[in-house]
PDB file of N, CA and C in Angstrom:
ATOM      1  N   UNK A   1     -98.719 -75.487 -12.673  1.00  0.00           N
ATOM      2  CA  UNK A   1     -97.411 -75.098 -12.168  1.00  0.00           C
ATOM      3  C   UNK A   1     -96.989 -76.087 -11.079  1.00  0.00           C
ATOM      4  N   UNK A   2     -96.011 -76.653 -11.140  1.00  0.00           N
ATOM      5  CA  UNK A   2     -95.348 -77.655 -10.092  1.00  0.00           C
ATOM      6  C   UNK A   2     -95.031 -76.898  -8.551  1.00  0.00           C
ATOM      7  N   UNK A   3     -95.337 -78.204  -7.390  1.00  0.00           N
ATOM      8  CA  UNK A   3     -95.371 -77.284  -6.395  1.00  0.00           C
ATOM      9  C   UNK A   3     -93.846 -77.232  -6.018  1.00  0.00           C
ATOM     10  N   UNK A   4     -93.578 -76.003  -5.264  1.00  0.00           N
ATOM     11  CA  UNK A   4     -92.214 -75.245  -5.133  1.00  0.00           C
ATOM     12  C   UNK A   4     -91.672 -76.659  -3.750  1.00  0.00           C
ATOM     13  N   UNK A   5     -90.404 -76.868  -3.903  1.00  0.00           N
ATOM     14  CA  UNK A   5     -89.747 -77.122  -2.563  1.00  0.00           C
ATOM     15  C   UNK A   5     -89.699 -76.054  -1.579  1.00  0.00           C
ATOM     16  N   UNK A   6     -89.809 -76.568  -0.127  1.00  0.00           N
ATOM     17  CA  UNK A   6     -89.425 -75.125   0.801  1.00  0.00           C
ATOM     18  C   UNK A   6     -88.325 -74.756   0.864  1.00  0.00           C
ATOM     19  N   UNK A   7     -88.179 -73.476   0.834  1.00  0.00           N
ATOM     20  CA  UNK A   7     -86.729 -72.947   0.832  1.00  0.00           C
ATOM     21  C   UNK A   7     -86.619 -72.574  -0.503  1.00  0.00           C
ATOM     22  N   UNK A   8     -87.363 -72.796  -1.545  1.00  0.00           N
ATOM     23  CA  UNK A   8     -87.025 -72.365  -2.943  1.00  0.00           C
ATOM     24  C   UNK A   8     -87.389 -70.908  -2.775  1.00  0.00           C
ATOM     25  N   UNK A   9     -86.049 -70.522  -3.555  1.00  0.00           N
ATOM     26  CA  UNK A   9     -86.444 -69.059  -3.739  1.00  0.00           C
ATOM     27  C   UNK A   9     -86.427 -68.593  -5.142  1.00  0.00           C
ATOM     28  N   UNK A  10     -88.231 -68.074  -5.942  1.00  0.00           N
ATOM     29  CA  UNK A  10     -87.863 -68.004  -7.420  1.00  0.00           C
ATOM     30  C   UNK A  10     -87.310 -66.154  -7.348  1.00  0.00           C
ATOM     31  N   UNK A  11     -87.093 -66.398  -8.994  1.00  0.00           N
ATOM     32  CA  UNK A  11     -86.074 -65.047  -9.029  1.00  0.00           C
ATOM     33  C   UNK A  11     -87.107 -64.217  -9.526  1.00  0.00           C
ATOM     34  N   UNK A  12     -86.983 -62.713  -8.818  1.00  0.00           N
ATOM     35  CA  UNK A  12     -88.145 -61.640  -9.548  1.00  0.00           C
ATOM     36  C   UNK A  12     -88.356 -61.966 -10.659  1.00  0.00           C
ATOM     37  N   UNK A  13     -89.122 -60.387 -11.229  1.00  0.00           N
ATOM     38  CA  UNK A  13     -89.474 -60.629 -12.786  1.00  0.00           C
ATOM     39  C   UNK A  13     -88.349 -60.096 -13.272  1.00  0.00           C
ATOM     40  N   UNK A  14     -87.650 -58.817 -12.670  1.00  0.00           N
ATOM     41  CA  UNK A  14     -86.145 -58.718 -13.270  1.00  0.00           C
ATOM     42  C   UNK A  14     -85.409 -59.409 -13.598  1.00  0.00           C
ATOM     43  N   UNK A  15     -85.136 -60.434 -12.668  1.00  0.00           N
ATOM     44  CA  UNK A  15     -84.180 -61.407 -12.667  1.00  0.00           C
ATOM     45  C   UNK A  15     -84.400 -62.561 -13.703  1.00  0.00           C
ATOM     46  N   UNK A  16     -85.797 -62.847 -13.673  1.00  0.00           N
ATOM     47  CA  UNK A  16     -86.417 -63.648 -14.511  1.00  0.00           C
ATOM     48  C   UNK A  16     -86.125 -63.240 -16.358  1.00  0.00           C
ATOM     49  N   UNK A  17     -86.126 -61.521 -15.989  1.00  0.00           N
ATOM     50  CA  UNK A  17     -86.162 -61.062 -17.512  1.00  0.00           C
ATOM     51  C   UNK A  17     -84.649 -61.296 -18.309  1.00  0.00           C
ATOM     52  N   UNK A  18     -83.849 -60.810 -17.224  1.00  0.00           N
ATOM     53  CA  UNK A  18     -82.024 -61.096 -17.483  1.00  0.00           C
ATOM     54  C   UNK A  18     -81.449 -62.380 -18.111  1.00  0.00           C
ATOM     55  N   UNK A  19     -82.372 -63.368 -17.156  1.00  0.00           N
ATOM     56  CA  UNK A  19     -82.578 -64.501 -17.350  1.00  0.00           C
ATOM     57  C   UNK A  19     -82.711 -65.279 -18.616  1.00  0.00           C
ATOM     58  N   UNK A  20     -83.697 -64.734 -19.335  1.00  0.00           N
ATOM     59  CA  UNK A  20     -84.478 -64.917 -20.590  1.00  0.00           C
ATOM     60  C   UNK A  20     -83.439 -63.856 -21.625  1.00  0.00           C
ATOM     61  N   UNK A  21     -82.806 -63.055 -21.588  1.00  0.00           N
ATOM     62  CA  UNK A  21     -82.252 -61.744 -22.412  1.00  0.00           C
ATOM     63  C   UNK A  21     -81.079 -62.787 -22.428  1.00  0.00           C
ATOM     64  N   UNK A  22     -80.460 -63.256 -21.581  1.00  0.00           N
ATOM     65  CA  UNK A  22     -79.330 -64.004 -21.618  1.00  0.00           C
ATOM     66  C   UNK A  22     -79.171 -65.422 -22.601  1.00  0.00           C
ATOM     67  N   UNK A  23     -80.140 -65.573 -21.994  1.00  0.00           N
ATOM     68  CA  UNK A  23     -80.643 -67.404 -22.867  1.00  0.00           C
ATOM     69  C   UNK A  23     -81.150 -67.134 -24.279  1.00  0.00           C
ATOM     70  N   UNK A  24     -81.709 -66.158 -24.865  1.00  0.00           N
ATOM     71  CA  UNK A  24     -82.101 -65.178 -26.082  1.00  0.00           C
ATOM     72  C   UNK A  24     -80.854 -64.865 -26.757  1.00  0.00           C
ATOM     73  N   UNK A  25     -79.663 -64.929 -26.026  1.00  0.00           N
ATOM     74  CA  UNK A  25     -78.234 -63.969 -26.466  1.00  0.00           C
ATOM     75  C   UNK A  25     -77.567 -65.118 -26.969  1.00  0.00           C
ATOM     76  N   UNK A  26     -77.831 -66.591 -26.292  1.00  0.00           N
ATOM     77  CA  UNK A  26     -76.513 -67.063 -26.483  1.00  0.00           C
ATOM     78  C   UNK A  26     -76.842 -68.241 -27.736  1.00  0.00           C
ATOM     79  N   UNK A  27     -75.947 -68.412 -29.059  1.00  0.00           N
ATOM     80  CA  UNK A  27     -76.232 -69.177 -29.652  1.00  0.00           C
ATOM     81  C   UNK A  27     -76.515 -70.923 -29.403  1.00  0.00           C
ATOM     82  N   UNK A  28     -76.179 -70.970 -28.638  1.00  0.00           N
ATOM     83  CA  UNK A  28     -76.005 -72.401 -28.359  1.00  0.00           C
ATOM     84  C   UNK A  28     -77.265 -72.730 -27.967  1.00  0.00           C
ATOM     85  N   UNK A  29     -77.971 -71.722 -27.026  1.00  0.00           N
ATOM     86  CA  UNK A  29     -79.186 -72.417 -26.462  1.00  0.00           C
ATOM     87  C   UNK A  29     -80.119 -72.143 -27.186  1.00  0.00           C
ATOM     88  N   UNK A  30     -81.290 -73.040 -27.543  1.00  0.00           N
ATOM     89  CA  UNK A  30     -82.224 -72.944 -28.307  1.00  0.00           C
ATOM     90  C   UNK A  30     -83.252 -73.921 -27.931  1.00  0.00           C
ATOM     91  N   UNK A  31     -84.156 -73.281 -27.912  1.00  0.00           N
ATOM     92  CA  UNK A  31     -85.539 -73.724 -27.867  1.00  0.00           C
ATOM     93  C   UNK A  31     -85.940 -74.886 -28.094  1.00  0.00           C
ATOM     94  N   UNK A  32     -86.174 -76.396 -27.439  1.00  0.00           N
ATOM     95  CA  UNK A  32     -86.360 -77.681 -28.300  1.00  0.00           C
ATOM     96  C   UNK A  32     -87.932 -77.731 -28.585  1.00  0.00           C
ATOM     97  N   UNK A  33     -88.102 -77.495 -29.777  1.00  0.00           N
ATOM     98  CA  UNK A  33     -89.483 -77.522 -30.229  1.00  0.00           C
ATOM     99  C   UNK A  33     -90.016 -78.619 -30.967  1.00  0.00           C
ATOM    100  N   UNK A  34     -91.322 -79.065 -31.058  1.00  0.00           N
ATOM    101  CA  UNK A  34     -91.708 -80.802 -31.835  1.00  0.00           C
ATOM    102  C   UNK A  34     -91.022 -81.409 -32.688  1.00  0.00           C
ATOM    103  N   UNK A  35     -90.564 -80.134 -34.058  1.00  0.00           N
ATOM    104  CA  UNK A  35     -89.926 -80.391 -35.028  1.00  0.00           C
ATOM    105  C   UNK A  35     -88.711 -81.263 -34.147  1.00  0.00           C
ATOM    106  N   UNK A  36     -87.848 -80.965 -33.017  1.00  0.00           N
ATOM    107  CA  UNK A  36     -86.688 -81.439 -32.602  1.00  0.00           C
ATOM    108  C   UNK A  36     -86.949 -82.809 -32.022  1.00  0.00           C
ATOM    109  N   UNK A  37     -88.018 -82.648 -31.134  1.00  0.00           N
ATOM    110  CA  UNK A  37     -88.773 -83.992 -30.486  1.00  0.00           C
ATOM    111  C   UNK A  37     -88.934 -85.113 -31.849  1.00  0.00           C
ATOM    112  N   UNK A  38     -89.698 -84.816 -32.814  1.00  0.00           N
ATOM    113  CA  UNK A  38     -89.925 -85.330 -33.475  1.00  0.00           C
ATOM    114  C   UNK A  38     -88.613 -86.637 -33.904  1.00  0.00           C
ATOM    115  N   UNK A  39     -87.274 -85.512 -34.216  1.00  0.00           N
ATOM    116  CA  UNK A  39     -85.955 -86.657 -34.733  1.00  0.00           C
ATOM    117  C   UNK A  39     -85.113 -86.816 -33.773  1.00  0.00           C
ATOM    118  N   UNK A  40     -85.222 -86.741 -32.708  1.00  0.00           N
ATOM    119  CA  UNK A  40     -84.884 -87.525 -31.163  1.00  0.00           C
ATOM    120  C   UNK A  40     -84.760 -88.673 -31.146  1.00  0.00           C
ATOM    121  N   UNK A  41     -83.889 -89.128 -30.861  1.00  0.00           N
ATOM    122  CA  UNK A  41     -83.744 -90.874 -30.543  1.00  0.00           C
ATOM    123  C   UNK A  41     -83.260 -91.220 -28.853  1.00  0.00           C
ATOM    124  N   UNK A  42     -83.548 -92.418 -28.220  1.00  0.00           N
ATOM    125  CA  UNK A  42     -83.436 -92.650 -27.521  1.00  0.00           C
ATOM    126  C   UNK A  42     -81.797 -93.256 -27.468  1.00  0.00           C
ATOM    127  N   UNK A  43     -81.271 -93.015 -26.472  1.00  0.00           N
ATOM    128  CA  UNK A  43     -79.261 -92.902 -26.087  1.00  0.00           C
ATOM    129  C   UNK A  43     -79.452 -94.366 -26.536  1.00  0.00           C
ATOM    130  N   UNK A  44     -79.851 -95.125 -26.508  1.00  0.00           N
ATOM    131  CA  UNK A  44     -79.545 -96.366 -26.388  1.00  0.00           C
ATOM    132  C   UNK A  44     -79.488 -97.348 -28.163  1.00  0.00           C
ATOM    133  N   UNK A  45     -80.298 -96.178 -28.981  1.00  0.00           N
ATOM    134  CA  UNK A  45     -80.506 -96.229 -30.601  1.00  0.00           C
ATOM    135  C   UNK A  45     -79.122 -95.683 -31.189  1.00  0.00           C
ATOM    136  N   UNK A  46     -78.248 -94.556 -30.512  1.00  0.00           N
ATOM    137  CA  UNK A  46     -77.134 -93.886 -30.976  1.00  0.00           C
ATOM    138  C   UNK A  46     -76.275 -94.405 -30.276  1.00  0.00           C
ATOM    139  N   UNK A  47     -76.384 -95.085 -29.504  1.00  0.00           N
ATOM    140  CA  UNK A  47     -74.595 -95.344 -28.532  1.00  0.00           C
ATOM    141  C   UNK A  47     -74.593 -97.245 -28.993  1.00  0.00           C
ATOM    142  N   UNK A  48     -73.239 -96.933 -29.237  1.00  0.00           N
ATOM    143  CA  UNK A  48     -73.335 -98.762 -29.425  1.00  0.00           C
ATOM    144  C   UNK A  48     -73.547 -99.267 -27.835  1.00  0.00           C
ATOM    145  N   UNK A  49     -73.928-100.595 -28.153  1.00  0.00           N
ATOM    146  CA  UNK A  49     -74.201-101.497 -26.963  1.00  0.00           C
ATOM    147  C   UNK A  49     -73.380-101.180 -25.276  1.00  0.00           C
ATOM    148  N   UNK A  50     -71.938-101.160 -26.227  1.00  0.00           N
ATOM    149  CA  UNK A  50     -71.345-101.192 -25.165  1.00  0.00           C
ATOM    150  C   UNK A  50     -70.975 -99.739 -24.309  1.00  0.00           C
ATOM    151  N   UNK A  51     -71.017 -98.551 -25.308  1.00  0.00           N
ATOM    152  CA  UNK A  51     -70.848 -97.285 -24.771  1.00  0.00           C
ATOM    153  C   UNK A  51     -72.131 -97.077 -23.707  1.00  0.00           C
ATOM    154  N   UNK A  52     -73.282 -97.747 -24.788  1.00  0.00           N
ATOM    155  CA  UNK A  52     -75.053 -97.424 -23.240  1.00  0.00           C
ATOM    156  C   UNK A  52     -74.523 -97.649 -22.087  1.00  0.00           C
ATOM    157  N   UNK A  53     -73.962 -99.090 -22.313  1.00  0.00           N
ATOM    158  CA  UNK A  53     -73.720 -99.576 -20.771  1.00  0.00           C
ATOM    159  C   UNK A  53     -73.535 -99.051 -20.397  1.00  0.00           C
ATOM    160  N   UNK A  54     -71.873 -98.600 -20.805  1.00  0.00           N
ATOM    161  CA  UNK A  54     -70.807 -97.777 -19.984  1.00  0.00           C
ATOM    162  C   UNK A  54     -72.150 -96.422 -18.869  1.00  0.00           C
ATOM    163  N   UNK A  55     -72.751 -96.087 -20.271  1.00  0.00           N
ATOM    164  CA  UNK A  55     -73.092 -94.533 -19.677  1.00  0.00           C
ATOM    165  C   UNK A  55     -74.468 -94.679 -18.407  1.00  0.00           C
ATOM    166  N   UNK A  56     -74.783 -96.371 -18.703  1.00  0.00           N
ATOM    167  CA  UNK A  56     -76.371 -96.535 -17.703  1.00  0.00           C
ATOM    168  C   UNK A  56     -75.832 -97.311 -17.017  1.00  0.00           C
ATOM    169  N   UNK A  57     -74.313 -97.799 -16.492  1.00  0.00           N
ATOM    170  CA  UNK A  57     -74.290 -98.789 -15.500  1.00  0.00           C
ATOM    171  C   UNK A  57     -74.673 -98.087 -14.118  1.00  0.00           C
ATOM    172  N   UNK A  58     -75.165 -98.225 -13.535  1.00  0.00           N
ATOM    173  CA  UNK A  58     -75.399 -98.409 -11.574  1.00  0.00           C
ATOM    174  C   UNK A  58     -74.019 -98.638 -11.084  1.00  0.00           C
ATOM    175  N   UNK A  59     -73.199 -97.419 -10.645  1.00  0.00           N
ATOM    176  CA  UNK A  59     -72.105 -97.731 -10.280  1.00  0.00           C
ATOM    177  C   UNK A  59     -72.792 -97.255  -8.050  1.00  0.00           C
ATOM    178  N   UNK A  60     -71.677 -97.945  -7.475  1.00  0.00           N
ATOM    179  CA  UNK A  60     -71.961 -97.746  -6.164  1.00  0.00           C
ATOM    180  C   UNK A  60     -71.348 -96.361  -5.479  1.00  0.00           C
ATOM    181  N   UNK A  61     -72.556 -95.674  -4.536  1.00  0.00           N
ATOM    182  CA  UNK A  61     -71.708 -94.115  -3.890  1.00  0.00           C
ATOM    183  C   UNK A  61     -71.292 -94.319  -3.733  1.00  0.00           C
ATOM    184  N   UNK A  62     -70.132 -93.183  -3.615  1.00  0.00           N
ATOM    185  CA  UNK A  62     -69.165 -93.362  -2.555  1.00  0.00           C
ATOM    186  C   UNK A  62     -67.636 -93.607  -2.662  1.00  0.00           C
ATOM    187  N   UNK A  63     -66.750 -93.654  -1.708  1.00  0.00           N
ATOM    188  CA  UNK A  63     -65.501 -93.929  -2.425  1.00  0.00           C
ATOM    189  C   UNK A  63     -65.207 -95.401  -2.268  1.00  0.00           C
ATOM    190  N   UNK A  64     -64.557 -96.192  -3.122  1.00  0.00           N
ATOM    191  CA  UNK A  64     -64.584 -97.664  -2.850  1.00  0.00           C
ATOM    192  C   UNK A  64     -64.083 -97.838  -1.890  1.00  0.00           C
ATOM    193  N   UNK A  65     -64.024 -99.096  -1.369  1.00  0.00           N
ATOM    194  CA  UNK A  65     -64.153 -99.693  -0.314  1.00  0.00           C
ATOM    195  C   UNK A  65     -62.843 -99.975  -0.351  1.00  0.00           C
ATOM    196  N   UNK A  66     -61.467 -99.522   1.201  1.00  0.00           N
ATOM    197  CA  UNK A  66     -60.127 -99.937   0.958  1.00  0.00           C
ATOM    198  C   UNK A  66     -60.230-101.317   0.981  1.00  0.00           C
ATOM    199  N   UNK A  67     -58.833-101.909   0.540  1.00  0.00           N
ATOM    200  CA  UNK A  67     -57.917-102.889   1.044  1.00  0.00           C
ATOM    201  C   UNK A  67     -57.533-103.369   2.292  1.00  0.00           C
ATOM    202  N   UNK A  68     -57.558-102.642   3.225  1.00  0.00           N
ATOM    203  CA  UNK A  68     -56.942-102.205   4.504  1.00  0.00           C
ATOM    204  C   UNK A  68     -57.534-101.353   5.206  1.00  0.00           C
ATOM    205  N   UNK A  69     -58.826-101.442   5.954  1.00  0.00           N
ATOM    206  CA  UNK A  69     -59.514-100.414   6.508  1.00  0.00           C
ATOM    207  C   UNK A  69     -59.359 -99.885   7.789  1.00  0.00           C
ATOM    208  N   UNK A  70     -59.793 -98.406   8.144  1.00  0.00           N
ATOM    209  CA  UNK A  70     -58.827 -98.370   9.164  1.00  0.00           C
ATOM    210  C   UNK A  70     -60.395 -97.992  10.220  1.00  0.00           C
ATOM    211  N   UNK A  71     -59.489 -97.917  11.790  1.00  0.00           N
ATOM    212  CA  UNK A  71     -60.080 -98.502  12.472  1.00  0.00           C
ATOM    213  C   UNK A  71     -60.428 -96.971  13.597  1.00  0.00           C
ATOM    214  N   UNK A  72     -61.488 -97.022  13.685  1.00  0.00           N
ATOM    215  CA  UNK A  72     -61.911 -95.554  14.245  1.00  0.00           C
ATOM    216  C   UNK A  72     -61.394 -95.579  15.710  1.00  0.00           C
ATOM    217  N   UNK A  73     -60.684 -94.532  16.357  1.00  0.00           N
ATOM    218  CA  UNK A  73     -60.229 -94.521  18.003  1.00  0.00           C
ATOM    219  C   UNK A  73     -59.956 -93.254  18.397  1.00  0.00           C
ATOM    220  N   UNK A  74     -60.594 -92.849  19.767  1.00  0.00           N
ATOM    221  CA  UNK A  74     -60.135 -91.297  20.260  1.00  0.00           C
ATOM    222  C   UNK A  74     -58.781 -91.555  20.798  1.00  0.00           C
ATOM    223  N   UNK A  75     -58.542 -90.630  20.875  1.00  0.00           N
ATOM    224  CA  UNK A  75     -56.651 -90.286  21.273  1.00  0.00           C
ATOM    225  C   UNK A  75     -56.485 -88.956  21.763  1.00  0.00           C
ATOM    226  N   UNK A  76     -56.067 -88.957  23.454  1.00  0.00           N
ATOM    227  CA  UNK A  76     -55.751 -87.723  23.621  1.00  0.00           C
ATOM    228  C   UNK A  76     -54.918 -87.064  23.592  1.00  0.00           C
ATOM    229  N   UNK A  77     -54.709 -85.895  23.168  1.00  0.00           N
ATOM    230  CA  UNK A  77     -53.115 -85.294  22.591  1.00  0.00           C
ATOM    231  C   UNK A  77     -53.157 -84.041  23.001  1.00  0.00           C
ATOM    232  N   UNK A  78     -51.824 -83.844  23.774  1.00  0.00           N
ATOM    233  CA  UNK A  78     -51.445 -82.117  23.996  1.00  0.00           C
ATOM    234  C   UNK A  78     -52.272 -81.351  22.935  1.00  0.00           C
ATOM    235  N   UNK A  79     -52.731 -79.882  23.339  1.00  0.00           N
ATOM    236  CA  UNK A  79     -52.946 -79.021  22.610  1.00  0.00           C
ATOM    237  C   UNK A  79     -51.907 -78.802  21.490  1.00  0.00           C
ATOM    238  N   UNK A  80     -50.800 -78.894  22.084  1.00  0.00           N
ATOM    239  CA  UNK A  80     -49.468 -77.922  21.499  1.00  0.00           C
ATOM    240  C   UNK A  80     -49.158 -79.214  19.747  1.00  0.00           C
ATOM    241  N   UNK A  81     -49.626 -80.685  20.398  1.00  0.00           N
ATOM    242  CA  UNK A  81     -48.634 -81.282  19.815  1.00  0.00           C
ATOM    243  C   UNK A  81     -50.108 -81.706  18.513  1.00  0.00           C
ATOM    244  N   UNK A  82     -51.303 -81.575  18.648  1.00  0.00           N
ATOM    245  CA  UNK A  82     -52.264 -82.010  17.776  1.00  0.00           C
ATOM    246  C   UNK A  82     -51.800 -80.378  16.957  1.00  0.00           C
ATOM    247  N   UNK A  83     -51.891 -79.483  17.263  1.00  0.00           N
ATOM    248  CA  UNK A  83     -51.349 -77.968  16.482  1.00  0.00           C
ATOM    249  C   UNK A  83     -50.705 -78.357  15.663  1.00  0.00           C
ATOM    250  N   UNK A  84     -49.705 -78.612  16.236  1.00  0.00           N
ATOM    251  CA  UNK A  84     -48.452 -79.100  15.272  1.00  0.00           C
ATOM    252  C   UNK A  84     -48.674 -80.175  13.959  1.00  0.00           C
ATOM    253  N   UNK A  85     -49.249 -80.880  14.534  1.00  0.00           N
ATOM    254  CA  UNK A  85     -49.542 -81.712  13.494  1.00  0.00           C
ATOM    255  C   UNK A  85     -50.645 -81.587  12.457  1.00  0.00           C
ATOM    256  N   UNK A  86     -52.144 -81.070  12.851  1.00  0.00           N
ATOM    257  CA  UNK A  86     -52.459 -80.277  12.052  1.00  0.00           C
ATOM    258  C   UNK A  86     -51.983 -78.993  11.223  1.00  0.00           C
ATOM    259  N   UNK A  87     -51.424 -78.386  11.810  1.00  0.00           N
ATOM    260  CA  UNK A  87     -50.118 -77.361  10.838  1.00  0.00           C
ATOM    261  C   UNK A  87     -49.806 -77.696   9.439  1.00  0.00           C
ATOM    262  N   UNK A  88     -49.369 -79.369   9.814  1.00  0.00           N
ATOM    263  CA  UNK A  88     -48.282 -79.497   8.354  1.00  0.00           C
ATOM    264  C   UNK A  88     -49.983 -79.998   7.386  1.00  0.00           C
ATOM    265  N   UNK A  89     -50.531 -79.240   7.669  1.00  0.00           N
ATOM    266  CA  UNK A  89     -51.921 -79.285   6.201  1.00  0.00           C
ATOM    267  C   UNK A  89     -52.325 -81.141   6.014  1.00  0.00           C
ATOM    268  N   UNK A  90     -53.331 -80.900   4.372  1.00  0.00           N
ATOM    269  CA  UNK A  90     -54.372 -82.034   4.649  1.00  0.00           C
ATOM    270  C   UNK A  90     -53.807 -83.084   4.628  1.00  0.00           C
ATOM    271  N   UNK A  91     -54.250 -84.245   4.975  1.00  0.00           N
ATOM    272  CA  UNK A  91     -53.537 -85.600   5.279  1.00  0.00           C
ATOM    273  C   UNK A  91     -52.474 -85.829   6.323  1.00  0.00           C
ATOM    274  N   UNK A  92     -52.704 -84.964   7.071  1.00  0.00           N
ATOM    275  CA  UNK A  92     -51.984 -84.752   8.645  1.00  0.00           C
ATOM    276  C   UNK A  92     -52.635 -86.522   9.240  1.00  0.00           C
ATOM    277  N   UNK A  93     -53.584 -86.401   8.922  1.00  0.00           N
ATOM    278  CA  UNK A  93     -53.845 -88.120  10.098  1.00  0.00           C
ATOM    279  C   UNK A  93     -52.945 -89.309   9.567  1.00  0.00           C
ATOM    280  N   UNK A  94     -52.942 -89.453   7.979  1.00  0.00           N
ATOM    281  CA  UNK A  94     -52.083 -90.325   7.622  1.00  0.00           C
ATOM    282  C   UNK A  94     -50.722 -90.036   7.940  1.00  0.00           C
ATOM    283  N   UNK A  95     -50.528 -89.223   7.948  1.00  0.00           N
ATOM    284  CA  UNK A  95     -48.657 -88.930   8.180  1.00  0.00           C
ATOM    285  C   UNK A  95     -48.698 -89.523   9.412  1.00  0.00           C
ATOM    286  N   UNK A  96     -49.863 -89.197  10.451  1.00  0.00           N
ATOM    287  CA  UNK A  96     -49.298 -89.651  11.890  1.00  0.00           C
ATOM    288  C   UNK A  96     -49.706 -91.208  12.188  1.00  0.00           C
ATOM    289  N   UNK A  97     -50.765 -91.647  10.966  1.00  0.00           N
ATOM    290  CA  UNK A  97     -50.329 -93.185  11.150  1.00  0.00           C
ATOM    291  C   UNK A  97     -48.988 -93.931  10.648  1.00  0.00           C
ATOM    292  N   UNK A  98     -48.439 -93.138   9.457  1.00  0.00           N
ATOM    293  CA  UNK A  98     -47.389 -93.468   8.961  1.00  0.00           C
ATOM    294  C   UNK A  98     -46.251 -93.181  10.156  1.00  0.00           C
ATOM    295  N   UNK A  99     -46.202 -92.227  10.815  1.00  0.00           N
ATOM    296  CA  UNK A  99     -44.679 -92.243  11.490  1.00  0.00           C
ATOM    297  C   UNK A  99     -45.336 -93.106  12.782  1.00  0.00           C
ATOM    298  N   UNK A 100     -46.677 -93.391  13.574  1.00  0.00           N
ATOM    299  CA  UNK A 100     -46.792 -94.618  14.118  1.00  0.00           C
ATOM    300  C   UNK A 100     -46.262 -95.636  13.838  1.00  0.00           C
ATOM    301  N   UNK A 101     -46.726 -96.214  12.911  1.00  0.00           N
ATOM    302  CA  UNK A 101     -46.052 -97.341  12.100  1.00  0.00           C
ATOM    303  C   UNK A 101     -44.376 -97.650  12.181  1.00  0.00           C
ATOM    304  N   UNK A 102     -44.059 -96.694  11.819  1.00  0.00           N
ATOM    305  CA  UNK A 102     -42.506 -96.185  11.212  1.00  0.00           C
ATOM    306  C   UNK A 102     -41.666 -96.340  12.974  1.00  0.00           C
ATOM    307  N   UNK A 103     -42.594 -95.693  14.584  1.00  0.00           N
ATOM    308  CA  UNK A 103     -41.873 -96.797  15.514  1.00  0.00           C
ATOM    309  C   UNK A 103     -42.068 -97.231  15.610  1.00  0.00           C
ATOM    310  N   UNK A 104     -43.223 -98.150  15.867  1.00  0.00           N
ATOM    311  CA  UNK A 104     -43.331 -99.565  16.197  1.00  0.00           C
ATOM    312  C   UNK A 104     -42.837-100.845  15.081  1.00  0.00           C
ATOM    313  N   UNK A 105     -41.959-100.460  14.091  1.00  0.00           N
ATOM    314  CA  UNK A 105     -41.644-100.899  13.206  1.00  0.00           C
ATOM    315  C   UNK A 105     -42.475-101.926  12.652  1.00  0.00           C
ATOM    316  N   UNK A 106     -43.816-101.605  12.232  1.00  0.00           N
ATOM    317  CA  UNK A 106     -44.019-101.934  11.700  1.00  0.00           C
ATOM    318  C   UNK A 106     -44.706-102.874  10.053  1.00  0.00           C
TER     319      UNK A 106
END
């Protein structure tokens, strides 16, 4: 039996049984047994060349990297007037670089 992570919590035997009654119920799931192992192919035998790629490229976390990156700074602001501007919902920081921009024309 593989050892547990901490914090894992397994599910009773009830839960365990529901579990199994459920997965028993539903057609789709089924048991992969030798016979199935047996005519298994590896993704790379069924996908043409270029679909593998697609599906095994190493793409990078994260969200890409802007054009124009912006530049981290504290700013102190009335209670009343950061309210306000958080108010008008998400992307409140861009709006207030945009109407920055928009006086300093530029």
């Amino acid at each position: 039996m593989p050892k547990l992570k901490a914090g894992h919590i397994s599910p009773t035997p009830e839960e365990d049984a529901a579990i199994q009654r459920g997965i028993a119920a539903d057609p789709d799931a089924r048991e992969l047994d030798e016979a199935w192992f047996k005519e298994a192919k590896p993704a790379r035998e069924v996908f043409s060349p270029e679909r593998y790629a697609a599906l095994t490229e190493k793409r990078p976390r994260g969200r890409p990297k802007a054009d124009q990156t912006k530049v981290f700074t504290g700013l102190r602001l009335d209670a009343d007037v950061l309210e306000a501007l958080r108010a008008t919902g998400p992307g409140w920081q861009t709006r207030v670089n945009a109407m920055l921009r928009e006086c300093l024309s530029l």
